[in-house]
C-alpha atoms as a PDB file:
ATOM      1  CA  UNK A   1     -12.617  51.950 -36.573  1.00  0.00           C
ATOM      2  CA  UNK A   2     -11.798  55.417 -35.926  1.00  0.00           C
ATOM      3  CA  UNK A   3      -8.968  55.426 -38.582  1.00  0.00           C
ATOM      4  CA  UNK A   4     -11.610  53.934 -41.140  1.00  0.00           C
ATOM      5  CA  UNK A   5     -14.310  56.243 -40.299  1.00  0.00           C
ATOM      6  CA  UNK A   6     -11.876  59.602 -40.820  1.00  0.00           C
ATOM      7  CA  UNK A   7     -10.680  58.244 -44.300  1.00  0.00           C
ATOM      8  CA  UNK A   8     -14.499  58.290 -45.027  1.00  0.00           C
ATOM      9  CA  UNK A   9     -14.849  62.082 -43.666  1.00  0.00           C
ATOM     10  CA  UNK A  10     -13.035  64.023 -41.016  1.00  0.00           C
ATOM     11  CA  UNK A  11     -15.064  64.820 -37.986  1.00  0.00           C
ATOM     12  CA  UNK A  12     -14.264  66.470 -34.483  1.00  0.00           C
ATOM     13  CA  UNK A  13     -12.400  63.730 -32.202  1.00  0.00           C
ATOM     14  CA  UNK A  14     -15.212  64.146 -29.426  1.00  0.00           C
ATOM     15  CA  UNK A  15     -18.161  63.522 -32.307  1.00  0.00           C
ATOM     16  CA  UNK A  16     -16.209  60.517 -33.594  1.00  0.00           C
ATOM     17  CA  UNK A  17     -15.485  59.176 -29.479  1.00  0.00           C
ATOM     18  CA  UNK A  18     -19.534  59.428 -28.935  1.00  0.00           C
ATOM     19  CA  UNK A  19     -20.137  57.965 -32.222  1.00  0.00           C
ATOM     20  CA  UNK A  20     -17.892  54.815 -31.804  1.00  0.00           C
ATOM     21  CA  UNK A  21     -19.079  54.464 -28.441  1.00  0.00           C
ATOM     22  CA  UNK A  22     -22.417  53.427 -29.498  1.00  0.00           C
ATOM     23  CA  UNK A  23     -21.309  50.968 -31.134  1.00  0.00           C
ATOM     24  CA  UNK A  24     -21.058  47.030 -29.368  1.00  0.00           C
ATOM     25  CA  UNK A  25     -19.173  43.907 -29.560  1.00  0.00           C
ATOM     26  CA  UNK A  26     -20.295  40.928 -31.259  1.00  0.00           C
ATOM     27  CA  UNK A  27     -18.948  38.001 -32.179  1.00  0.00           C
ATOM     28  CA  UNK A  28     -20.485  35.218 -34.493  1.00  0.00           C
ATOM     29  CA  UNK A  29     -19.028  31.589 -35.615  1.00  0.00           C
ATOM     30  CA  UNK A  30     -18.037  30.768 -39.285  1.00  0.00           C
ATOM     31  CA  UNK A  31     -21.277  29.495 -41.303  1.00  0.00           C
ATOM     32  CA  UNK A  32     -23.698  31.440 -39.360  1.00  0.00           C
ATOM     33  CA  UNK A  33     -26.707  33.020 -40.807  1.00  0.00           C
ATOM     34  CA  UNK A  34     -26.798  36.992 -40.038  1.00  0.00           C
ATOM     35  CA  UNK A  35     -29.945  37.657 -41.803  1.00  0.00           C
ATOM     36  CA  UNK A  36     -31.917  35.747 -43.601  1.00  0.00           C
ATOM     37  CA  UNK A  37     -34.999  36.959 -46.362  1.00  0.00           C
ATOM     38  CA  UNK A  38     -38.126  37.766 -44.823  1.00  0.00           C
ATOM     39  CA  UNK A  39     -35.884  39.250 -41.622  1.00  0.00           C
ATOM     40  CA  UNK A  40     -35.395  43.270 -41.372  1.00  0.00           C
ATOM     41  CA  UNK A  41     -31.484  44.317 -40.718  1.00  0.00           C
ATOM     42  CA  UNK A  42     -31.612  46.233 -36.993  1.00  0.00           C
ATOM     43  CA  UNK A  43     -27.857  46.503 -37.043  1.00  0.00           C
ATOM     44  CA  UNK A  44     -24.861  47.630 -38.972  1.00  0.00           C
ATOM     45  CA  UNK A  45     -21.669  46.038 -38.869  1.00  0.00           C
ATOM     46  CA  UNK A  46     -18.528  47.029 -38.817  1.00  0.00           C
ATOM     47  CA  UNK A  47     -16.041  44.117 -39.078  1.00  0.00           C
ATOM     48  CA  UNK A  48     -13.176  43.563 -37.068  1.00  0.00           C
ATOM     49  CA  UNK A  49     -12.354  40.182 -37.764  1.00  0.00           C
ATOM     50  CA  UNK A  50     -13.405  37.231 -40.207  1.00  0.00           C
ATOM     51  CA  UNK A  51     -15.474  37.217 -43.715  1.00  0.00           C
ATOM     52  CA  UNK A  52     -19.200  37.417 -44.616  1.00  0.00           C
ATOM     53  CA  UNK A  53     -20.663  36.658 -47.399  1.00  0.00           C
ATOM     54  CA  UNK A  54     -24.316  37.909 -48.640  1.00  0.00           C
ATOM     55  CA  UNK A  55     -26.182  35.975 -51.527  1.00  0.00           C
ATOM     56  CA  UNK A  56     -29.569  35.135 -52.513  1.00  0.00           C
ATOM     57  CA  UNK A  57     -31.079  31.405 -53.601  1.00  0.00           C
ATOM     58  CA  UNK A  58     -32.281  31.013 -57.190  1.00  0.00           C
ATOM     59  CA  UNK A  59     -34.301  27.233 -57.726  1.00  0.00           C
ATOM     60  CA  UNK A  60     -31.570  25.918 -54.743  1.00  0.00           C
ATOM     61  CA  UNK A  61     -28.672  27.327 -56.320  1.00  0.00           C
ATOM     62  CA  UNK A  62     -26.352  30.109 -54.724  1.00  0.00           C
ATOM     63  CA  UNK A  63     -25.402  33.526 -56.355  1.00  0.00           C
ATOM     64  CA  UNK A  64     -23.074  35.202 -53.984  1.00  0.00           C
ATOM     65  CA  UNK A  65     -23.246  38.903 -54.332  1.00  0.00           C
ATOM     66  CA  UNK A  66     -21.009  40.185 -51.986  1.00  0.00           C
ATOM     67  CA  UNK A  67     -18.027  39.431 -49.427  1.00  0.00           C
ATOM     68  CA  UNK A  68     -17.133  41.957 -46.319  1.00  0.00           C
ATOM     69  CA  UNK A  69     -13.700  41.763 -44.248  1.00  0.00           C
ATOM     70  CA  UNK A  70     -12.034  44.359 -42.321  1.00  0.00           C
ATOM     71  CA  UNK A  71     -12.332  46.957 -42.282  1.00  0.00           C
ATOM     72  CA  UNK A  72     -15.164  47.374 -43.833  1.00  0.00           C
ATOM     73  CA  UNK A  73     -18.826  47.975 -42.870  1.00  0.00           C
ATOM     74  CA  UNK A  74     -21.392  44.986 -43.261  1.00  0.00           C
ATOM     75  CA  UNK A  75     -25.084  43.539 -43.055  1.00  0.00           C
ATOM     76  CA  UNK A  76     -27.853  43.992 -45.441  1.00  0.00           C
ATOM     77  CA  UNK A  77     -27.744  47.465 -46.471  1.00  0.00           C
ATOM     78  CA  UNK A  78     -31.469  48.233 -48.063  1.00  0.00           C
ATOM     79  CA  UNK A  79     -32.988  46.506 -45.522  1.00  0.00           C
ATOM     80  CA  UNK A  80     -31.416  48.060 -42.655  1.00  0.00           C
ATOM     81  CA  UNK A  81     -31.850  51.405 -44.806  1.00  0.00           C
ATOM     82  CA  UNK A  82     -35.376  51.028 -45.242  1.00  0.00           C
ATOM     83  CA  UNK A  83     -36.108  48.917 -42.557  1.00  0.00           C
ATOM     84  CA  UNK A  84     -37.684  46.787 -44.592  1.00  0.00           C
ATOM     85  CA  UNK A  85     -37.382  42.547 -45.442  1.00  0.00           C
ATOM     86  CA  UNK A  86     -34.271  41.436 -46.457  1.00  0.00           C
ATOM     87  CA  UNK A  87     -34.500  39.427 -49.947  1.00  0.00           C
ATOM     88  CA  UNK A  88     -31.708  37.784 -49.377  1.00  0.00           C
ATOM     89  CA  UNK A  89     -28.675  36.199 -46.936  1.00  0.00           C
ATOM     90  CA  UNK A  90     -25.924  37.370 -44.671  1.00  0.00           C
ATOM     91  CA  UNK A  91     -23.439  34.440 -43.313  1.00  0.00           C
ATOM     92  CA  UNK A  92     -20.054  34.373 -42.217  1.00  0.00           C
ATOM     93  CA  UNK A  93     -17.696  32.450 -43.725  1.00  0.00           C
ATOM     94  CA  UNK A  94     -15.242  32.318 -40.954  1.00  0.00           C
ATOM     95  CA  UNK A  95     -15.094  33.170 -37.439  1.00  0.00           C
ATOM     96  CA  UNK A  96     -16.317  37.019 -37.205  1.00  0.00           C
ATOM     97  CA  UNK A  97     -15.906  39.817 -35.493  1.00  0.00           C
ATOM     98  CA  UNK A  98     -17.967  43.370 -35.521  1.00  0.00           C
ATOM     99  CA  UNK A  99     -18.466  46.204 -34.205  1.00  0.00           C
ATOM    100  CA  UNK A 100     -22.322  46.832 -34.400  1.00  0.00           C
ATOM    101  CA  UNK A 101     -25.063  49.686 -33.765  1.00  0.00           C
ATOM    102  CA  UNK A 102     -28.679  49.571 -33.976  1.00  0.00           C
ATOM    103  CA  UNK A 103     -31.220  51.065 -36.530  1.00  0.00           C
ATOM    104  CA  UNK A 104     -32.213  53.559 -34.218  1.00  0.00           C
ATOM    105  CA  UNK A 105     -28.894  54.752 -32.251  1.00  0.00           C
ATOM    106  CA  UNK A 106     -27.564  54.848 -35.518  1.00  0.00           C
ATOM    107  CA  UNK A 107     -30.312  57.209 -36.556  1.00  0.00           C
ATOM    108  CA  UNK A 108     -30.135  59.371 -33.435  1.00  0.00           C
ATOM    109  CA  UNK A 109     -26.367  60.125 -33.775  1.00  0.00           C
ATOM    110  CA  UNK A 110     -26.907  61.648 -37.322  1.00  0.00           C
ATOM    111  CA  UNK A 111     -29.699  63.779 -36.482  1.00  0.00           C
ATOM    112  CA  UNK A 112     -27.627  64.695 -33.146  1.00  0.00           C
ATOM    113  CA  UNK A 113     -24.373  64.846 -35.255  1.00  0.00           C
ATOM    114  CA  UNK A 114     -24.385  66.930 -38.925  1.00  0.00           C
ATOM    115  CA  UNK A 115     -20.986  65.115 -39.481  1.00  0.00           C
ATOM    116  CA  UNK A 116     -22.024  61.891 -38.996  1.00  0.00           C
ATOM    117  CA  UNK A 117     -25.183  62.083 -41.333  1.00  0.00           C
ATOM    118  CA  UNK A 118     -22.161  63.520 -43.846  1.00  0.00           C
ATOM    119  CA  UNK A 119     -19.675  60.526 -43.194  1.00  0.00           C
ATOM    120  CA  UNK A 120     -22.487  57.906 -43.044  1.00  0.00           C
ATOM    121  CA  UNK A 121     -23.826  59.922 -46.432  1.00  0.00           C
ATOM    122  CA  UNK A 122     -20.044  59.290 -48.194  1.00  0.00           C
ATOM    123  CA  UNK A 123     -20.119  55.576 -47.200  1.00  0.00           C
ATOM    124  CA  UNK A 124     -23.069  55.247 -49.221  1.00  0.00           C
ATOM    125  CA  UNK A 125     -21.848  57.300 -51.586  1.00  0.00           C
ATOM    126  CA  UNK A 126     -18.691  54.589 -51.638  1.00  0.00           C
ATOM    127  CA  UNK A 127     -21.172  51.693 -52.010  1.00  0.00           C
ATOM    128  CA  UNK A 128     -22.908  52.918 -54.720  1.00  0.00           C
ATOM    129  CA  UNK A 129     -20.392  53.562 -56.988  1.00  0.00           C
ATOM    130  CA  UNK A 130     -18.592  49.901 -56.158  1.00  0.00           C
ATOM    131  CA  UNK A 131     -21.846  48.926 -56.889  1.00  0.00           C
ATOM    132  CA  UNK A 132     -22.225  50.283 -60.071  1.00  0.00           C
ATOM    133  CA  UNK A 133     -18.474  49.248 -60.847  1.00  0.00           C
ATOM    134  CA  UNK A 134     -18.970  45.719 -60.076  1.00  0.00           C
ATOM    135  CA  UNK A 135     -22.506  45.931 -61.952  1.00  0.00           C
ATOM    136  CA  UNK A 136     -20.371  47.436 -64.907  1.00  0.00           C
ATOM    137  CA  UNK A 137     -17.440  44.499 -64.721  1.00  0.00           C
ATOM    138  CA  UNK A 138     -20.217  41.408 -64.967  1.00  0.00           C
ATOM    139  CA  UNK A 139     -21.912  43.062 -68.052  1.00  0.00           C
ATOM    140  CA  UNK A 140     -19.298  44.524 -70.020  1.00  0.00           C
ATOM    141  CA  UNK A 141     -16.120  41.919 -69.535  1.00  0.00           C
ATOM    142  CA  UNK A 142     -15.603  38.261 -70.278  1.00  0.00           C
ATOM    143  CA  UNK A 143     -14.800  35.605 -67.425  1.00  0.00           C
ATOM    144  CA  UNK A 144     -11.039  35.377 -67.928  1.00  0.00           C
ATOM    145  CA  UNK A 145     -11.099  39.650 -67.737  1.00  0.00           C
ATOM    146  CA  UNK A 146     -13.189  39.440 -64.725  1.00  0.00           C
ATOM    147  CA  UNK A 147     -11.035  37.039 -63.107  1.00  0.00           C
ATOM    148  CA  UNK A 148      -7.924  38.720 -63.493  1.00  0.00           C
ATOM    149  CA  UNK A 149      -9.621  42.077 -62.153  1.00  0.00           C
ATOM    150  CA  UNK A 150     -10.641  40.317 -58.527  1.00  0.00           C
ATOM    151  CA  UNK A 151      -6.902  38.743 -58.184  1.00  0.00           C
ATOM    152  CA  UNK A 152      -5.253  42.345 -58.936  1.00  0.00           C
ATOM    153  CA  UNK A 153      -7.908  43.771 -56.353  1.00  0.00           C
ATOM    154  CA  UNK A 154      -7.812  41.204 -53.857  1.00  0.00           C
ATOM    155  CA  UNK A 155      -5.061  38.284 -53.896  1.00  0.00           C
ATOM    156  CA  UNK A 156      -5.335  37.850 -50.355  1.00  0.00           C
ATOM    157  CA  UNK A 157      -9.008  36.844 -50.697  1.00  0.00           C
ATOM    158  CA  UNK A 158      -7.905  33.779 -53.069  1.00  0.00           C
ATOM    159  CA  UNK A 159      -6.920  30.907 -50.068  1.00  0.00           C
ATOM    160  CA  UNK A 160      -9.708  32.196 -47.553  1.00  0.00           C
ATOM    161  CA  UNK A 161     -12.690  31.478 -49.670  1.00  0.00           C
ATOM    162  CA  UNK A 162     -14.161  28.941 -50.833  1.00  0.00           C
ATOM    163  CA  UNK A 163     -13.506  28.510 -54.513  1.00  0.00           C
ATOM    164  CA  UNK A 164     -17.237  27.807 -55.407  1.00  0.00           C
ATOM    165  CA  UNK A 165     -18.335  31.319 -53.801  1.00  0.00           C
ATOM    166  CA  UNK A 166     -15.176  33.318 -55.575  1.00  0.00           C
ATOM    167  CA  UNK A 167     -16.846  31.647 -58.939  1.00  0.00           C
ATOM    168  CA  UNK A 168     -20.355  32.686 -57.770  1.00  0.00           C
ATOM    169  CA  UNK A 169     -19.298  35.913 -57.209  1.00  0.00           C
ATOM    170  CA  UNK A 170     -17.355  36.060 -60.214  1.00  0.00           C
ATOM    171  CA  UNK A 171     -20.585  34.566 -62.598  1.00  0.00           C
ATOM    172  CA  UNK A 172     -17.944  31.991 -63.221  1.00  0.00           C
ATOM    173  CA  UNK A 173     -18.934  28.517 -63.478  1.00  0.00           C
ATOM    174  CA  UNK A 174     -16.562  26.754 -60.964  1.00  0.00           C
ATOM    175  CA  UNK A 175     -14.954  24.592 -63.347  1.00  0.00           C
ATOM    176  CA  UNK A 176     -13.762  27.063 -65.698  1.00  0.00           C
ATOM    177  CA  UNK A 177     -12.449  29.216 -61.964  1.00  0.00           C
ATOM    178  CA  UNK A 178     -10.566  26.421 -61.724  1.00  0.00           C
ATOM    179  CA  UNK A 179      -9.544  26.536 -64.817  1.00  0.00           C
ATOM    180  CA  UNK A 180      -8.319  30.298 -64.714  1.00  0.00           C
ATOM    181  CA  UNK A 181      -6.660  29.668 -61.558  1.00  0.00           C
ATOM    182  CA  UNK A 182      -4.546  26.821 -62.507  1.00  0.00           C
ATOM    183  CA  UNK A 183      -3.330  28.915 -65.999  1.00  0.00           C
ATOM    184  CA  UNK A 184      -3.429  32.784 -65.376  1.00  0.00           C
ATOM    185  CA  UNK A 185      -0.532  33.890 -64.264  1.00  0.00           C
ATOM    186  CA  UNK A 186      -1.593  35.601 -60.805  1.00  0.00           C
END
């Protein structure tokens, strides 16, 4: 975690030691709600081990927004932002792994800590523009061009999801994923 955190912004080893400290073990099953709508994020997640999905329900169908794997931070972020009501889901999709801190030890270390308000600042900062990316990719591109762009980014992904969530994710119907995966050359 430490490695991660200093690619995100350097900070004194003794800040960074406190910092990780705070931070607990947890471990969670594959297919297990994190967060669910209605429910307000009180951690953040920092995974070790395993993929998560988020998504949200639309008249009983699923449109997965997101996955997280290591290393890579996790949860639901406006909610646990805002402390506020999820709208949507958090689950794993495999045995997980995290590292986790609460809302409000979280919020302590950056007012205690200038550089951690700055490195926590940056990781939004890296959200929101994959964010806008992504947002940019399912508007602007086709399905085939879309496609191609997630197996250049992340091949290793292919075999450990389910094919019906890569499509979700994708805005793919899962025929047509199929489709692309049996004739693009990957």
């Amino acid at each position: 975690m430490k490695e991660f955190l200093t690619t995100l912004h350097p900070a004194p080893d003794a800040v960074l030691e406190k910092y990780i400290g705070a931070w607990q073990a947890y471990y969670l099953p594959k297919k297990q709600v994190m967060t669910a709508p209605g429910e307000t994020e009180r951690y953040m997640y920092f995974v070790t081990e395993g993929i998560q999905k988020s998504y949200y329900l639309h008249k009983d169908k699923m449109h997965v927004m997101a996955f997280t794997y290591p290393p890579s931070f996790s949860g639901i972020p406006e909610s646990f932002l805002t402390q506020s009501p999820s709208k949507y889901y958090l689950e794993t999709i495999t045995d997980s792994r995290f590292l986790r801190i609460s809302f409000e030890q979280h919020q302590a270390m950056m007012q205690e800590h200038r550089e951690i308000e700055t490195l926590f600042r940056k990781a939004t900062e890296f959200f929101l523009i994959g964010l806008v990316e992504r947002h940019y990719e399912l508007m602007a591109y086709d399905m085939e061009t879309r496609f191609k762009n997630f197996v250049r980014r992340s091949p290793h992904l292919l075999n450990k999801i389910p094919q019906k969530d890569l499509a979700s994710y994708l805005r793919i119907d899962p025929t047509n994923f199929s489709k692309l995966l049996n004739s693009v050359r990957i």
